[in-house]
PDB file of N, CA and C in Angstrom:
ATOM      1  N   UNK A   1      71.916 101.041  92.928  1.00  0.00           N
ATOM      2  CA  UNK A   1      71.852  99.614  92.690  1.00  0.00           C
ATOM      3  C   UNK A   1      71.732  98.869  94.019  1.00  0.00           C
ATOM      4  N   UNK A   2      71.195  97.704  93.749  1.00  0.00           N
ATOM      5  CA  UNK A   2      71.016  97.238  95.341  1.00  0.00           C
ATOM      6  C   UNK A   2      72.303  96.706  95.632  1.00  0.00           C
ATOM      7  N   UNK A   3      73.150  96.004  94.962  1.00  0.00           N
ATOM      8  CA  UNK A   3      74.625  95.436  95.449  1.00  0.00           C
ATOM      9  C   UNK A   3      74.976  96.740  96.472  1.00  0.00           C
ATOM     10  N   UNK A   4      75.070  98.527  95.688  1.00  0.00           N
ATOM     11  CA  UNK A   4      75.992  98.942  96.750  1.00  0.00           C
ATOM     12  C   UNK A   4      74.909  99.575  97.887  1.00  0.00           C
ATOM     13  N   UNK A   5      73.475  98.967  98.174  1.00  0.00           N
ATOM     14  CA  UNK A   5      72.994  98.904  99.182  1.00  0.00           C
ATOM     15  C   UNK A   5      74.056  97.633  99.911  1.00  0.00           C
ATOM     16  N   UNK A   6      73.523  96.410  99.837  1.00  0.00           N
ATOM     17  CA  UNK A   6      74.456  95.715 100.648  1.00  0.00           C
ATOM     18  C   UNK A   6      75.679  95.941 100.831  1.00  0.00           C
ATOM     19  N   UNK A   7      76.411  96.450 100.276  1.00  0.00           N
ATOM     20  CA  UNK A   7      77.957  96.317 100.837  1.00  0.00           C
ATOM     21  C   UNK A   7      78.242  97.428 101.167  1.00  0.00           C
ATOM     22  N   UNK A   8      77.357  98.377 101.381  1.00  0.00           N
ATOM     23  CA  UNK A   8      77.264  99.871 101.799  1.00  0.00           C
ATOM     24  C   UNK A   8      76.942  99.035 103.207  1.00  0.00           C
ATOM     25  N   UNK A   9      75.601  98.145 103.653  1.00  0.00           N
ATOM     26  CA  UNK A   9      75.546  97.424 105.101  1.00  0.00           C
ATOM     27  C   UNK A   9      76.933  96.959 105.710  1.00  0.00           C
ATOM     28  N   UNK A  10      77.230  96.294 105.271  1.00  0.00           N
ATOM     29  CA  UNK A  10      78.454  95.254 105.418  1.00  0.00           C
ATOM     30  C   UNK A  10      79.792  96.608 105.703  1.00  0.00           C
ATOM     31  N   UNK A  11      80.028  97.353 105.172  1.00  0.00           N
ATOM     32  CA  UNK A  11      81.150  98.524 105.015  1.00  0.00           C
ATOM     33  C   UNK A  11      80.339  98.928 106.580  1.00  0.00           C
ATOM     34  N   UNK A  12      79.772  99.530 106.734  1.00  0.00           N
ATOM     35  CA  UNK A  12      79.060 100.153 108.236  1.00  0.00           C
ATOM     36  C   UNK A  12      78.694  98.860 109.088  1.00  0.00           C
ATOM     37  N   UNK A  13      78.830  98.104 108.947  1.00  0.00           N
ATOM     38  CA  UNK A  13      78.656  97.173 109.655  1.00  0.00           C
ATOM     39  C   UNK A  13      80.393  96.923 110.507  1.00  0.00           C
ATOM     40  N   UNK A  14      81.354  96.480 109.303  1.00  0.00           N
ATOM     41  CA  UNK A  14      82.604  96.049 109.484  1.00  0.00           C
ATOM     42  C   UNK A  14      83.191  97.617 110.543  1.00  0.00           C
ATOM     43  N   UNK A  15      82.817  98.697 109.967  1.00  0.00           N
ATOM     44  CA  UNK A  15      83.442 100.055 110.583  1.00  0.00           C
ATOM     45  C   UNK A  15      83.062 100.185 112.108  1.00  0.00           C
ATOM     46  N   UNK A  16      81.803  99.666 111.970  1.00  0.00           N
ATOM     47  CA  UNK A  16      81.635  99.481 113.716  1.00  0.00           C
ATOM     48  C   UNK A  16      81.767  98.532 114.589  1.00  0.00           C
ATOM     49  N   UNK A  17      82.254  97.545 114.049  1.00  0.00           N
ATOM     50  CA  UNK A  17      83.082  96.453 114.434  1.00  0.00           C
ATOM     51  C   UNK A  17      84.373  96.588 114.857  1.00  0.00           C
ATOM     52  N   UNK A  18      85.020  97.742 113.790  1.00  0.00           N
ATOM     53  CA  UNK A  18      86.273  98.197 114.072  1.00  0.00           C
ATOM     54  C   UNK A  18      86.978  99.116 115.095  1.00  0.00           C
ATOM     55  N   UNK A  19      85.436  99.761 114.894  1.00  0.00           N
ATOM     56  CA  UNK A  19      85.850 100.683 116.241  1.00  0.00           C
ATOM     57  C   UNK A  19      85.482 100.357 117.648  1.00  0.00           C
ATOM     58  N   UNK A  20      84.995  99.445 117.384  1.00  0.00           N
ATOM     59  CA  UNK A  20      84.484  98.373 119.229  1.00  0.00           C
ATOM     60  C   UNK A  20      85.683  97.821 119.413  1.00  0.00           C
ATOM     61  N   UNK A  21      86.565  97.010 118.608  1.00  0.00           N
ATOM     62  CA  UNK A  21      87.359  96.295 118.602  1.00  0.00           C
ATOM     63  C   UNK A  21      88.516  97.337 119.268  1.00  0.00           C
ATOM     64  N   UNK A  22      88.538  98.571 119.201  1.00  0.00           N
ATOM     65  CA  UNK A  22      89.679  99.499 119.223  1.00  0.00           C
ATOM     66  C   UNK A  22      89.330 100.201 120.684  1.00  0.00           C
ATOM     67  N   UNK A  23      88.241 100.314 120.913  1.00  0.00           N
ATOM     68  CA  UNK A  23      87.570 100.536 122.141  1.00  0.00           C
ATOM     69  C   UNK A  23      87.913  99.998 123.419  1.00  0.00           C
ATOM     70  N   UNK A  24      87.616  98.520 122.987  1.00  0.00           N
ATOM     71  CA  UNK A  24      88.245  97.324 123.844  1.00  0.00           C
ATOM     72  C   UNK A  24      88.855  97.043 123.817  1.00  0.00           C
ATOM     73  N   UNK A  25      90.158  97.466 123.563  1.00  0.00           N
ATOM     74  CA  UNK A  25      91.766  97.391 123.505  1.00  0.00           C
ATOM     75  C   UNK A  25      91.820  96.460 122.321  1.00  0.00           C
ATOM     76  N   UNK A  26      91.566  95.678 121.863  1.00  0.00           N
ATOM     77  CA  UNK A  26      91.709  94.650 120.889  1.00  0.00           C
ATOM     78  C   UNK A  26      92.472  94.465 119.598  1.00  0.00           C
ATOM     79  N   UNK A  27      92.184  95.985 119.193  1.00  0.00           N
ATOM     80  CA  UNK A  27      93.592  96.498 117.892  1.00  0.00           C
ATOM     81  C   UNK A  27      94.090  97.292 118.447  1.00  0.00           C
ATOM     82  N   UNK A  28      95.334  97.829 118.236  1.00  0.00           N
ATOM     83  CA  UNK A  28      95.895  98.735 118.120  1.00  0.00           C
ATOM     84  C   UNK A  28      95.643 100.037 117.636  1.00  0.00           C
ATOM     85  N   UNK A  29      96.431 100.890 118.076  1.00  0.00           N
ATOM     86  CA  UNK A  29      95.907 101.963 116.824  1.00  0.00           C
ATOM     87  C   UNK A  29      96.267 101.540 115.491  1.00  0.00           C
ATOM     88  N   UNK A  30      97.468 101.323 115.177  1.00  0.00           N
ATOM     89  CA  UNK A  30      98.267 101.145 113.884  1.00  0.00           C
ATOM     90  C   UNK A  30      96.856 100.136 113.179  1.00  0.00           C
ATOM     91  N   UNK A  31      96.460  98.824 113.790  1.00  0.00           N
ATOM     92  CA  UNK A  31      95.881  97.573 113.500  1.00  0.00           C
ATOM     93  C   UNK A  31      94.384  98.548 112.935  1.00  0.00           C
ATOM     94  N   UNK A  32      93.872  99.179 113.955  1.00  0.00           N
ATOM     95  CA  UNK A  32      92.361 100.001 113.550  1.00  0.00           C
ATOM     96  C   UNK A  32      92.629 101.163 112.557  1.00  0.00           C
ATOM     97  N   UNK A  33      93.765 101.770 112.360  1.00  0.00           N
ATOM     98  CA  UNK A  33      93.693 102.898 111.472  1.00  0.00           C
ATOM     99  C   UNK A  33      93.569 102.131 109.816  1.00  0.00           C
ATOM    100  N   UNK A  34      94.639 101.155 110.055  1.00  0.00           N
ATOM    101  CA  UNK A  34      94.720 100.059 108.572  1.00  0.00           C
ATOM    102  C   UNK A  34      92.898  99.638 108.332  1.00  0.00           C
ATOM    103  N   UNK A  35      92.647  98.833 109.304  1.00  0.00           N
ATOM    104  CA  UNK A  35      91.536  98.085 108.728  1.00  0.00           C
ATOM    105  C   UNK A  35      90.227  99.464 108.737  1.00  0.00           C
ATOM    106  N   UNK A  36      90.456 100.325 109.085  1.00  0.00           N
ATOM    107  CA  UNK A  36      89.095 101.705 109.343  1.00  0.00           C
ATOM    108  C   UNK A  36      89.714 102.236 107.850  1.00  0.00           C
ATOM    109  N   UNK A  37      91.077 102.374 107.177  1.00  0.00           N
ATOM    110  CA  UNK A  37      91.395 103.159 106.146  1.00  0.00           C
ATOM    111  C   UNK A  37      90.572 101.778 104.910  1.00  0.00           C
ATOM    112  N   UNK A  38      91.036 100.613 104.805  1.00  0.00           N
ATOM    113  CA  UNK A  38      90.590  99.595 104.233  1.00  0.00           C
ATOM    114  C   UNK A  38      88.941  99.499 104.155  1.00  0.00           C
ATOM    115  N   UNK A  39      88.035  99.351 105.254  1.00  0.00           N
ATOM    116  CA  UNK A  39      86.405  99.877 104.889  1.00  0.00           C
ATOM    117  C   UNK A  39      86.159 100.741 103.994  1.00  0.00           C
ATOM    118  N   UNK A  40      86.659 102.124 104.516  1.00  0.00           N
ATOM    119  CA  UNK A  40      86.391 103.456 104.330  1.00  0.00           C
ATOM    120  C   UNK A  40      86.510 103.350 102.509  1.00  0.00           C
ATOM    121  N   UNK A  41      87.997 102.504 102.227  1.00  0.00           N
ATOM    122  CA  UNK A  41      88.508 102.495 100.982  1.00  0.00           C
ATOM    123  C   UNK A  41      87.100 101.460  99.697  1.00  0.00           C
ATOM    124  N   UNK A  42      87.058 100.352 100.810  1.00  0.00           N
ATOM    125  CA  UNK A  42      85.723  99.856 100.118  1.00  0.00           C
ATOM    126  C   UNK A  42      84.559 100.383  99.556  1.00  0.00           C
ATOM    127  N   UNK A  43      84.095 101.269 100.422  1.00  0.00           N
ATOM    128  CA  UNK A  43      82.516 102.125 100.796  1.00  0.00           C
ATOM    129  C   UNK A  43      82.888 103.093  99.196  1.00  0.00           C
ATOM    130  N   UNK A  44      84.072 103.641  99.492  1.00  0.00           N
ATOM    131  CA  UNK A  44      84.105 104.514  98.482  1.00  0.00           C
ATOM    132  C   UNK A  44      84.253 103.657  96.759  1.00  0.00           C
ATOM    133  N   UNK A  45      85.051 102.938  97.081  1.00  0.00           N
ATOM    134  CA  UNK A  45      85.068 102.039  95.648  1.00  0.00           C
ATOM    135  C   UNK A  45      83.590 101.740  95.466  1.00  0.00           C
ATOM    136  N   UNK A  46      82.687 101.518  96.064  1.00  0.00           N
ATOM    137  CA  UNK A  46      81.295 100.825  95.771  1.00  0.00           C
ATOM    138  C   UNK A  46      80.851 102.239  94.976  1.00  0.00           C
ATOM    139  N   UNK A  47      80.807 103.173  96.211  1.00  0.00           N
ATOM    140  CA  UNK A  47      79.587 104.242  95.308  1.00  0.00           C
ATOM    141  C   UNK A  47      80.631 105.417  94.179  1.00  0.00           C
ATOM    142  N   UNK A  48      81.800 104.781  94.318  1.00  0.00           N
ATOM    143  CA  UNK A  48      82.475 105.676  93.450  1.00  0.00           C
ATOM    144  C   UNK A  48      83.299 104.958  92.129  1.00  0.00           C
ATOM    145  N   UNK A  49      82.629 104.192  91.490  1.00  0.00           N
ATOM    146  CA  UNK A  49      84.074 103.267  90.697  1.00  0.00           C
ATOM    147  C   UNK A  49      84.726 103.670  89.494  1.00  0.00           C
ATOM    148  N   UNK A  50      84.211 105.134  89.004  1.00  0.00           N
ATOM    149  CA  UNK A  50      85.102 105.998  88.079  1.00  0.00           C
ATOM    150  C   UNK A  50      86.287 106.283  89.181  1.00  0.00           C
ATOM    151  N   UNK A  51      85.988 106.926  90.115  1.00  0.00           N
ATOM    152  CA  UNK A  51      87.407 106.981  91.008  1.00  0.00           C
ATOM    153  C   UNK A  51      88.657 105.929  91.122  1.00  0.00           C
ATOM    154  N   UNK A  52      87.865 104.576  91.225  1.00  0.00           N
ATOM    155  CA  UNK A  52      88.705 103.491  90.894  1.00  0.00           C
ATOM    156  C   UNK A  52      89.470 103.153  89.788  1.00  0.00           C
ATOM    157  N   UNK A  53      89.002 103.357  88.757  1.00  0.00           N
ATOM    158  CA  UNK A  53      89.456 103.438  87.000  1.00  0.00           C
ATOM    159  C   UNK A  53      90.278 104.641  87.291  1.00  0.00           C
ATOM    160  N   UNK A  54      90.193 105.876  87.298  1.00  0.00           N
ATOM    161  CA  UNK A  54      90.909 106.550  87.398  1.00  0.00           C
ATOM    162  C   UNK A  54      92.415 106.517  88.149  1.00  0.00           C
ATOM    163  N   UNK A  55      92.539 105.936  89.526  1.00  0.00           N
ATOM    164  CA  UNK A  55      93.881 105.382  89.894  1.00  0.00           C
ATOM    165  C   UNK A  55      94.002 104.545  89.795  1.00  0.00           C
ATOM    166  N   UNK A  56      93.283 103.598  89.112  1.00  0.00           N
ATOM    167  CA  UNK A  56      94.132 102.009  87.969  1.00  0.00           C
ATOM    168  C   UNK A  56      94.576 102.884  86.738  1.00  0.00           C
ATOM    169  N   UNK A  57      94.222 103.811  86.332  1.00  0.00           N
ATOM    170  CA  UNK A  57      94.734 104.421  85.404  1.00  0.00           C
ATOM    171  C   UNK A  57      96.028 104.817  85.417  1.00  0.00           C
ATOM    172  N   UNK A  58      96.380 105.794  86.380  1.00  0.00           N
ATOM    173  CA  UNK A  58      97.438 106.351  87.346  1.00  0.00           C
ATOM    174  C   UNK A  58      98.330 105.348  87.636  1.00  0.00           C
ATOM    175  N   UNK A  59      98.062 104.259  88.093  1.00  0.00           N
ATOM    176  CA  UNK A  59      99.151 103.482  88.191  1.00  0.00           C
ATOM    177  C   UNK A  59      99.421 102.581  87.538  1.00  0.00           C
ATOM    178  N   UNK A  60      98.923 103.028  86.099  1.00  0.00           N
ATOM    179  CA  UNK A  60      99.537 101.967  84.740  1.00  0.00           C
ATOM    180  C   UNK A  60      98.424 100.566  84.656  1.00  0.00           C
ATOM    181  N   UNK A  61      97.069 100.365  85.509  1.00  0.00           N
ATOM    182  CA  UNK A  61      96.400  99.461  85.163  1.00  0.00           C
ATOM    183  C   UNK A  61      95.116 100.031  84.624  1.00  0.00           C
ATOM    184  N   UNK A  62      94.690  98.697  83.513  1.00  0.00           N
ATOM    185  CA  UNK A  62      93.756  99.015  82.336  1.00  0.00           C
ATOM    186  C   UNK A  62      92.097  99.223  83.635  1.00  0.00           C
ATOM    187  N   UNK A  63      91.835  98.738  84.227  1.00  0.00           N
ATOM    188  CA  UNK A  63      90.581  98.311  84.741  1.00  0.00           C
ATOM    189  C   UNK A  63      90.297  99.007  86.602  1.00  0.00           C
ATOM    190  N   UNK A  64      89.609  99.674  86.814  1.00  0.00           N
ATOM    191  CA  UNK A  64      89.426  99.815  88.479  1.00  0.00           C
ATOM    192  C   UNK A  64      89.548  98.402  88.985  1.00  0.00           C
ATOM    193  N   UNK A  65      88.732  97.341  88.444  1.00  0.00           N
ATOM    194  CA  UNK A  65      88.690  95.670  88.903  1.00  0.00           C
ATOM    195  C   UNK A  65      90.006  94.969  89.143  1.00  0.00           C
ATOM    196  N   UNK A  66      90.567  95.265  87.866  1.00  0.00           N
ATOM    197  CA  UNK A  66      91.772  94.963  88.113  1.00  0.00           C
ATOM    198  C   UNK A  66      92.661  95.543  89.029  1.00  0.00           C
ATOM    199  N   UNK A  67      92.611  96.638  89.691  1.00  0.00           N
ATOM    200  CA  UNK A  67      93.271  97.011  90.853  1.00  0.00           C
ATOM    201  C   UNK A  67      93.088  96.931  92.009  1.00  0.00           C
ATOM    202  N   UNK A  68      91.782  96.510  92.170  1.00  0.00           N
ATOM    203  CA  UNK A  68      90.756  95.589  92.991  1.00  0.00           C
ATOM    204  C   UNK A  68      91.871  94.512  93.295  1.00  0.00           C
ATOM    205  N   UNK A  69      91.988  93.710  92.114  1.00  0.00           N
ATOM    206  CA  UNK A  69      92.224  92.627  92.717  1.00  0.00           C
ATOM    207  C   UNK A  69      93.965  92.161  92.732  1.00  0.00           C
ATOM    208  N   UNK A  70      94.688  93.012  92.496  1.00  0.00           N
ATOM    209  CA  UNK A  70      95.874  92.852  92.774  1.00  0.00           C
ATOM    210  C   UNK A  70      96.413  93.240  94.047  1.00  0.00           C
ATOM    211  N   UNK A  71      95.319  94.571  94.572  1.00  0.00           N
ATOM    212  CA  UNK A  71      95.524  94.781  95.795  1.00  0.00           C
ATOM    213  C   UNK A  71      95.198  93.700  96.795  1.00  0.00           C
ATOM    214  N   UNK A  72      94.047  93.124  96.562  1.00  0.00           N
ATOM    215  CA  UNK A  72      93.413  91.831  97.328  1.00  0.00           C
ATOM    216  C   UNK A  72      94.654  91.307  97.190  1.00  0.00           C
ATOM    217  N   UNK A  73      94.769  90.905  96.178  1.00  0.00           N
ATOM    218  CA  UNK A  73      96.592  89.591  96.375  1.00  0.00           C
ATOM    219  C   UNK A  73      97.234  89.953  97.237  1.00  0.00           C
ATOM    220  N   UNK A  74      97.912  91.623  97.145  1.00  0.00           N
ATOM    221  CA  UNK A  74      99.239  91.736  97.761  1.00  0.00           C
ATOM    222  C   UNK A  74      98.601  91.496  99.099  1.00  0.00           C
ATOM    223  N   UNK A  75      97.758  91.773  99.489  1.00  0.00           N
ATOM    224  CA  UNK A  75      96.842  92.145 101.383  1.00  0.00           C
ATOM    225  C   UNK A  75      97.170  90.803 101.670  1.00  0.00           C
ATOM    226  N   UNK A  76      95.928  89.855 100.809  1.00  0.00           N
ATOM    227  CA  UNK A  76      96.272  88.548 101.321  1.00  0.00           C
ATOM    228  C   UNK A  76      97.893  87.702 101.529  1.00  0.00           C
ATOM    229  N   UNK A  77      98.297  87.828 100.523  1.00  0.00           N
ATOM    230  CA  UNK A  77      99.684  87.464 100.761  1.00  0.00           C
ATOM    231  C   UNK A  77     100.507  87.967 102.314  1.00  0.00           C
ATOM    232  N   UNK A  78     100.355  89.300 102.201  1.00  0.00           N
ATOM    233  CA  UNK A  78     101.444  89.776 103.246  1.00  0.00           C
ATOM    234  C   UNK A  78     100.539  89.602 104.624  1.00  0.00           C
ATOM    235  N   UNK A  79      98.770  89.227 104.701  1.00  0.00           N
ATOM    236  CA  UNK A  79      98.496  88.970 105.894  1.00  0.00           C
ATOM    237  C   UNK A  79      98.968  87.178 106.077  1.00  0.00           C
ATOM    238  N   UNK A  80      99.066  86.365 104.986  1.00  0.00           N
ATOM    239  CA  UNK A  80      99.416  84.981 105.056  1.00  0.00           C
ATOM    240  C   UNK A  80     100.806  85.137 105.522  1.00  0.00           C
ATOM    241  N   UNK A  81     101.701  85.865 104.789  1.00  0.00           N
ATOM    242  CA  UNK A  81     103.358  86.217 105.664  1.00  0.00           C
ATOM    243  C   UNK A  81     103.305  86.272 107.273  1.00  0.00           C
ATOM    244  N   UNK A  82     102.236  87.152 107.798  1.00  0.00           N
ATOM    245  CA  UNK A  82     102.582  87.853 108.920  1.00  0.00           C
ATOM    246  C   UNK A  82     102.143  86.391 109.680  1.00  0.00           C
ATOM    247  N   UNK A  83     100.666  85.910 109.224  1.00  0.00           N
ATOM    248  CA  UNK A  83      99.993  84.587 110.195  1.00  0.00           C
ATOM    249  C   UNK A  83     101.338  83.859 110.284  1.00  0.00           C
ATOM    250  N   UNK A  84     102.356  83.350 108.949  1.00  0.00           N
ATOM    251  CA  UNK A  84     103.113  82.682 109.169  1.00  0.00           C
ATOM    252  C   UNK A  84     104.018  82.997 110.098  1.00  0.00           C
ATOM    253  N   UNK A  85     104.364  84.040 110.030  1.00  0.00           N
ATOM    254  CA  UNK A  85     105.629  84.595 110.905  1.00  0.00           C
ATOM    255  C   UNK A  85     104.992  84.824 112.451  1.00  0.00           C
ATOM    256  N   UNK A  86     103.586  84.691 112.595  1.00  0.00           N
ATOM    257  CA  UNK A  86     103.020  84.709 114.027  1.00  0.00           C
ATOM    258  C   UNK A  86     103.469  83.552 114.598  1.00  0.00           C
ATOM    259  N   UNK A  87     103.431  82.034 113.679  1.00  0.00           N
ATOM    260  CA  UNK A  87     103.076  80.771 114.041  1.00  0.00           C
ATOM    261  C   UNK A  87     104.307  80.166 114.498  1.00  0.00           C
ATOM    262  N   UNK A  88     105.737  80.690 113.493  1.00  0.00           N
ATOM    263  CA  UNK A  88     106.953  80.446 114.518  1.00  0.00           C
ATOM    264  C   UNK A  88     107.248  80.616 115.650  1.00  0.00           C
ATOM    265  N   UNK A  89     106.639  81.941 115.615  1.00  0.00           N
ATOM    266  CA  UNK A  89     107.082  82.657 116.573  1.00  0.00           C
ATOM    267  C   UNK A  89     106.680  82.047 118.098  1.00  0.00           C
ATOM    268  N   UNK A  90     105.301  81.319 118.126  1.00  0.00           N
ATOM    269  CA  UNK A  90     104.542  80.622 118.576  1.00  0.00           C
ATOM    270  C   UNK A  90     105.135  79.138 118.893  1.00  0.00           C
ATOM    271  N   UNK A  91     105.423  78.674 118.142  1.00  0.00           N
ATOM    272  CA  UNK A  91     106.004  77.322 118.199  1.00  0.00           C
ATOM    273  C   UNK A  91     107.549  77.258 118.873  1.00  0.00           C
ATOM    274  N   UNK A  92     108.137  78.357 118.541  1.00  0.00           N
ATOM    275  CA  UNK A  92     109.917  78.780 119.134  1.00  0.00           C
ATOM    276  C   UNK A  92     109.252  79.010 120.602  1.00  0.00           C
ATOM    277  N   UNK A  93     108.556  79.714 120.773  1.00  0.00           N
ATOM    278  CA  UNK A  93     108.034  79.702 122.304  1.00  0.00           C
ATOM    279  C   UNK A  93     107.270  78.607 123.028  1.00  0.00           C
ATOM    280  N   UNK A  94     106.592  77.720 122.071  1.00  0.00           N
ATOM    281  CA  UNK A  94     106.148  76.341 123.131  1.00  0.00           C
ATOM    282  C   UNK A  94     107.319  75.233 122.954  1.00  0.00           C
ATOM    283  N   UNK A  95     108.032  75.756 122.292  1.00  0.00           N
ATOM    284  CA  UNK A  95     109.256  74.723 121.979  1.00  0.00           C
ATOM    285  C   UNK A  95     110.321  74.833 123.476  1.00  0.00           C
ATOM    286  N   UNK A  96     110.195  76.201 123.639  1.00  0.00           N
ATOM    287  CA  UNK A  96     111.184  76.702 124.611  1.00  0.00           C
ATOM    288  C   UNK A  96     110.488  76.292 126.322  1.00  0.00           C
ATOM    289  N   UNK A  97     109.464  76.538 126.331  1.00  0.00           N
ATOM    290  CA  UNK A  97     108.354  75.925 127.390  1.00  0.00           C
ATOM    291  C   UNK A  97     108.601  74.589 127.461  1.00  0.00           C
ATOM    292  N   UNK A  98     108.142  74.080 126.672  1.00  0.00           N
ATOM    293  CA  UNK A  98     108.118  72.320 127.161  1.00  0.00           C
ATOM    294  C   UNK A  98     109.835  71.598 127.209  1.00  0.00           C
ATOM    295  N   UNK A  99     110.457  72.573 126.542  1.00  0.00           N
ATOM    296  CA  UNK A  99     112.143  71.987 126.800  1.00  0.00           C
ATOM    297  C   UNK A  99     111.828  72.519 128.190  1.00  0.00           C
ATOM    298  N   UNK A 100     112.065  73.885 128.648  1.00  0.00           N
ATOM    299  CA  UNK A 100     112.206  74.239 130.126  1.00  0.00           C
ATOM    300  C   UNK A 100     111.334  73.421 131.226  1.00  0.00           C
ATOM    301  N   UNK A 101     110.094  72.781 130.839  1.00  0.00           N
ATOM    302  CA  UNK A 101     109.599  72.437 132.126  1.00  0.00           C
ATOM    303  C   UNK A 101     110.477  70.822 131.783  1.00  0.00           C
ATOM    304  N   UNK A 102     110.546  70.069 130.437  1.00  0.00           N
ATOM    305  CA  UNK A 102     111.100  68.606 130.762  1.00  0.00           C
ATOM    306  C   UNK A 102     112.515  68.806 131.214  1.00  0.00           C
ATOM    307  N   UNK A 103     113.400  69.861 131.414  1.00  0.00           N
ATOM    308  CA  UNK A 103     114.543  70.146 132.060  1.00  0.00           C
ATOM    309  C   UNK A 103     114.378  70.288 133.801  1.00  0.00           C
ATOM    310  N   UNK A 104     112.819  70.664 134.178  1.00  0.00           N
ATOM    311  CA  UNK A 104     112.573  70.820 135.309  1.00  0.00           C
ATOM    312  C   UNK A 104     112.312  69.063 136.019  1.00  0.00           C
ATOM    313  N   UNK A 105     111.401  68.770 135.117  1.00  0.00           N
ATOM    314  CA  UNK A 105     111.061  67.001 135.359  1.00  0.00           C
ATOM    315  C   UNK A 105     111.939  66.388 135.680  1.00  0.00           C
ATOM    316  N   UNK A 106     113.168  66.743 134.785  1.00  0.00           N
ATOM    317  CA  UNK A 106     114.360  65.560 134.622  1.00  0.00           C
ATOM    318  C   UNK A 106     115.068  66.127 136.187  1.00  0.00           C
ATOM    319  N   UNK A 107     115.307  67.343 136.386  1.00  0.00           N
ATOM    320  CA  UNK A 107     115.918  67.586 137.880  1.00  0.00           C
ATOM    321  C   UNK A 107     115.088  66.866 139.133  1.00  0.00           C
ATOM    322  N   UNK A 108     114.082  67.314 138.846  1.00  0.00           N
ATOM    323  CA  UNK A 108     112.993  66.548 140.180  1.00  0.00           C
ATOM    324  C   UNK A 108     113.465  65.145 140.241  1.00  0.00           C
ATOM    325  N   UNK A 109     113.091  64.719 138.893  1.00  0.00           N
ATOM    326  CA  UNK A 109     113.276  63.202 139.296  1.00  0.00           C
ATOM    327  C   UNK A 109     114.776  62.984 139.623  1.00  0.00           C
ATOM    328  N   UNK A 110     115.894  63.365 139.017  1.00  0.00           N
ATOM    329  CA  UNK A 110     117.516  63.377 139.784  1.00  0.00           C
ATOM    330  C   UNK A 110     117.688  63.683 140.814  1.00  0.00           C
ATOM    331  N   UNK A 111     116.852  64.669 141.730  1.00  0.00           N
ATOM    332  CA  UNK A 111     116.882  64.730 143.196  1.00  0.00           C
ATOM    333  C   UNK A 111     116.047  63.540 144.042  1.00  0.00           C
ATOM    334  N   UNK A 112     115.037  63.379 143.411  1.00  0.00           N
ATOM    335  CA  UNK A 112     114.418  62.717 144.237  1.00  0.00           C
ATOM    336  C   UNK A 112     114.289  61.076 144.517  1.00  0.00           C
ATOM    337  N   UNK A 113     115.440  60.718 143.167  1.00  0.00           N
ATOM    338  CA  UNK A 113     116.292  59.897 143.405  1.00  0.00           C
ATOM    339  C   UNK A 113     117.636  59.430 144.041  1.00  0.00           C
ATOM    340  N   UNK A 114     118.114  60.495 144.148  1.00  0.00           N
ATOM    341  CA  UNK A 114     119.199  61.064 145.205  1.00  0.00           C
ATOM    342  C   UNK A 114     118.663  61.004 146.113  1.00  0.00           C
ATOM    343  N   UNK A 115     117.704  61.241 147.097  1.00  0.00           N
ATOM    344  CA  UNK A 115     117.081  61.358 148.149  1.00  0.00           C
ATOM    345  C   UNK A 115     116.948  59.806 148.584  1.00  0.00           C
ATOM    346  N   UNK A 116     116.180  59.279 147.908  1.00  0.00           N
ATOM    347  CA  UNK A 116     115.748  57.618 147.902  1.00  0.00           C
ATOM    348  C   UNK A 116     117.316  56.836 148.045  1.00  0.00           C
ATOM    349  N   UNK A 117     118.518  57.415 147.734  1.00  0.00           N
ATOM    350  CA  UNK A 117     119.538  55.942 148.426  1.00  0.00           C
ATOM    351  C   UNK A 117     119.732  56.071 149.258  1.00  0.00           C
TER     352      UNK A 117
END
């Protein structure tokens, strides 16, 4: 079918993306083994989707699609968790920065008013 021409492109496309990215320090291993197991997992769902029915079967769901897309949920969800938990983490640290340098400001200017009487 031509669909799993294209997303057969896109799957070899994304895989060598992944492994440049891993090349150039950019993922991790842990980060490239996930997203290289995740392609790999695609490519095969395309040209294989009795395989898919078969462990929606296995794990108590009626449809390969449907396991499709619950997995999509949980991914998205727990990558929306992690962005969130990046963004504190982010903000506790420019929070801690701009207190430390206006703690630096406020000394300068207390000395250098001290200086001036």
């Amino acid at each position: 079918m031509l669909i799993q021409f294209f997303i057969t492109l896109l799957v070899v496309f994304a895989l060598i993306r992944v492994s440049g990215k891993f090349r150039q320090r950019e993922f991790s291993l842990v980060e490239f083994l996930s997203w290289f197991a995740f392609w790999l997992g695609a490519g095969v769902a395309v040209w294989s989707p009795d395989f898919l029915t078969k462990l929606a079967n296995v794990l108590g769901i009626g449809r390969g699609a449907d396991l499709v897309l619950y997995a999509g949920l949980v991914i998205v969800f727990y990558m929306l968790f992690r962005v969130f938990v990046r963004i504190e983490k982010i903000e506790r640290q420019l929070t801690k920065i701009v207190r430390s340098d206006a703690l630096k400001d406020v000394k300068k200017n207390i000395d250098s008013n001290s200086s001036n009487s």
